[in-house]
Protein backbone atom coordinates (compact mmCIF):
# COMPACT_ATOMS: atom_id res chain seq x y z
CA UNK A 1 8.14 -12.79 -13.72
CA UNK A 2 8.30 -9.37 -15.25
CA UNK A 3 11.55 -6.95 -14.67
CA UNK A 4 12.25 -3.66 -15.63
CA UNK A 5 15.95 -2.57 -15.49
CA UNK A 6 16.79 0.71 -16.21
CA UNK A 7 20.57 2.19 -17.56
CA UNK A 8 21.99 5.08 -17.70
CA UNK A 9 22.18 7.35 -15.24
CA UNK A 10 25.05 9.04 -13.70
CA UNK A 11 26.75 12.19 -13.22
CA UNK A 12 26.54 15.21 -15.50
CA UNK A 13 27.20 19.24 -15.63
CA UNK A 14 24.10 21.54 -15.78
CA UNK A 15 23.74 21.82 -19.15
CA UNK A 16 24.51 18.32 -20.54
CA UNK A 17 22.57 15.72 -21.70
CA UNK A 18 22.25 12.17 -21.17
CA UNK A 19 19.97 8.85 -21.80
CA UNK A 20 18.35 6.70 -19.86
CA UNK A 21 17.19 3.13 -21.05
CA UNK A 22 14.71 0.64 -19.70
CA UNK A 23 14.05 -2.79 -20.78
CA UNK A 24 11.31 -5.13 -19.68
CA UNK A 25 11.50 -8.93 -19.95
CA UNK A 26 9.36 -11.52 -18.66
CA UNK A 27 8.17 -14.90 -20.47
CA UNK A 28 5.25 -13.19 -22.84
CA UNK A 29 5.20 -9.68 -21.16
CA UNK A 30 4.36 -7.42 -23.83
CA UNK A 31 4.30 -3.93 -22.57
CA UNK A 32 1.31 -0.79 -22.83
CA UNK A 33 1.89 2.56 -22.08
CA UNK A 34 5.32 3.16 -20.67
CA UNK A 35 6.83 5.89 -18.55
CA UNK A 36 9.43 7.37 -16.29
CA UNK A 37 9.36 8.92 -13.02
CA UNK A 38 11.45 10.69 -11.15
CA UNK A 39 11.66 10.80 -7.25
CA UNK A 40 13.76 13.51 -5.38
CA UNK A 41 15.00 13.36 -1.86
CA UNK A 42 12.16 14.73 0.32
CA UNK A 43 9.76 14.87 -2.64
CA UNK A 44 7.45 12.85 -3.92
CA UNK A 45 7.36 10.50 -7.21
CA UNK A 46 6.28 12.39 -9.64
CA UNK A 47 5.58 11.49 -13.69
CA UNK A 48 8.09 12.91 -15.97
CA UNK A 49 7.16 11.20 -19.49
CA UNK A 50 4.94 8.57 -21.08
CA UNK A 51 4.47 7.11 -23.76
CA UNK A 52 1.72 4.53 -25.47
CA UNK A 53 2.48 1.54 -27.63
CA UNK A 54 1.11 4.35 -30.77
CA UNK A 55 3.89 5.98 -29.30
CA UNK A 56 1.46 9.05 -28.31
CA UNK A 57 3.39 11.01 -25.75
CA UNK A 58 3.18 13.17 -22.67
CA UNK A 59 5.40 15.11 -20.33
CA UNK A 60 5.25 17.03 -17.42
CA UNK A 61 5.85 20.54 -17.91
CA UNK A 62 8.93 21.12 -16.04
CA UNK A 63 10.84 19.05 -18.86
CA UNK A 64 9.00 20.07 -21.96
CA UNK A 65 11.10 20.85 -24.87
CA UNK A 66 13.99 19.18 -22.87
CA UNK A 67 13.09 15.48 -22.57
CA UNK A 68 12.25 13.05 -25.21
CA UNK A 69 10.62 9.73 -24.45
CA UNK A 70 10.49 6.88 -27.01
CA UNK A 71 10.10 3.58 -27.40
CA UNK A 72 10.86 0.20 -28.86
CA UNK A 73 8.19 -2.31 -29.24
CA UNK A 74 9.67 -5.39 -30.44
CA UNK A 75 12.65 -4.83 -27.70
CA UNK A 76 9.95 -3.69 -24.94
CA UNK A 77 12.10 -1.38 -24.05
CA UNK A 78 11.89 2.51 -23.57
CA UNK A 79 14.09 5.40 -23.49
CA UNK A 80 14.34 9.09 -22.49
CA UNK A 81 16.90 11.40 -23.53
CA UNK A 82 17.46 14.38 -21.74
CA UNK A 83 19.11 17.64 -22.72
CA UNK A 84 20.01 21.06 -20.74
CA UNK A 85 19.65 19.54 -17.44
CA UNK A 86 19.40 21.24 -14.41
CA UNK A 87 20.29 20.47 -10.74
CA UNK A 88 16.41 20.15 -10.17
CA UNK A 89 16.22 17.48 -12.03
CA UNK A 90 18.50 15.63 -9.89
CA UNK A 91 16.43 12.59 -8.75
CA UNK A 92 16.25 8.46 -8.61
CA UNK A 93 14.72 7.78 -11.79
CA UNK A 94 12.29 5.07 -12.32
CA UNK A 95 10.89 2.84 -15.25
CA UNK A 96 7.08 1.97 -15.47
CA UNK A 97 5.56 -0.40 -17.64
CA UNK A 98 1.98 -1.66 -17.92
CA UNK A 99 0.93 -4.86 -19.41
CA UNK A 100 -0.62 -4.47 -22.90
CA UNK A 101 -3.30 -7.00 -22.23
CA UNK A 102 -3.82 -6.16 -18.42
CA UNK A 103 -3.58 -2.62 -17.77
CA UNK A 104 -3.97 -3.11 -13.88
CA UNK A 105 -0.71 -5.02 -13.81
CA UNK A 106 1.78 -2.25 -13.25
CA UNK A 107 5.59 -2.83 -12.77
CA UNK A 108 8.48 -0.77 -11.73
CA UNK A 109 12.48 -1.00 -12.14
CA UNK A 110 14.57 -0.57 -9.39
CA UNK A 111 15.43 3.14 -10.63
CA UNK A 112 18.47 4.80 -11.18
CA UNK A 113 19.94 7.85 -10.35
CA UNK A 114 20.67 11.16 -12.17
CA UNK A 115 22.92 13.63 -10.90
CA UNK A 116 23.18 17.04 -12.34
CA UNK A 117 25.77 19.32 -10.56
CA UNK A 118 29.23 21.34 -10.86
């Protein structure tokens, strides 16, 4: 069985910075693309980074030039660091993984939440 636990969250100023962390285990899981999402209260998931195996990356543009998403392949495990945060991006973050050989097998952590405020 696959699992995706993320790290890393907590509180921080407007302003600050802070990393999240997601690893995925699972007897022979090798992960694809990976990404993070982000779900505030009342809205809806939304995709905040991604990233492929090549490492080729994507972000929404809300967090462009703020965010960085990377990735380790041997560790199947995936990060994004976040700088001058905002209270908007206050949200339950969540970890996203597809399987390299079966892109239709999609799994999710249990997220974890981000707080930015006075």
């Amino acid at each position: 069985q696959v699992q995706l636990v993320e790290s890393g969250g907590g509180l921080v100023q407007p302003g600050g910075s802070l990393t999240l962390s997601c690893a995925a285990s699972g007897s022979g899981f090798s992960a694809g693309t990976m990404g993070w999402y982000r779900q505030a209260p009342g809205n809806q998931r939304e995709l905040v980074a991604s990233i492929t195996r090549g490492s080729v990356t994507a972000y929404t543009d809300s967090v462009k030039g703020r965010f960085t998403i990377s990735r380790d392949n041997v560790k199947n495990t995936v990060y994004l660091q976040m700088s001058s945060l905002k209270p908007e991006d206050t949200a339950v973050y969540y970890c996203n993984a597809k399987h390299r050989f079966f892109s239709d097998r999609v799994y999710w952590g249990k997220g974890t939440l981000v707080t930015v405020s006075e």
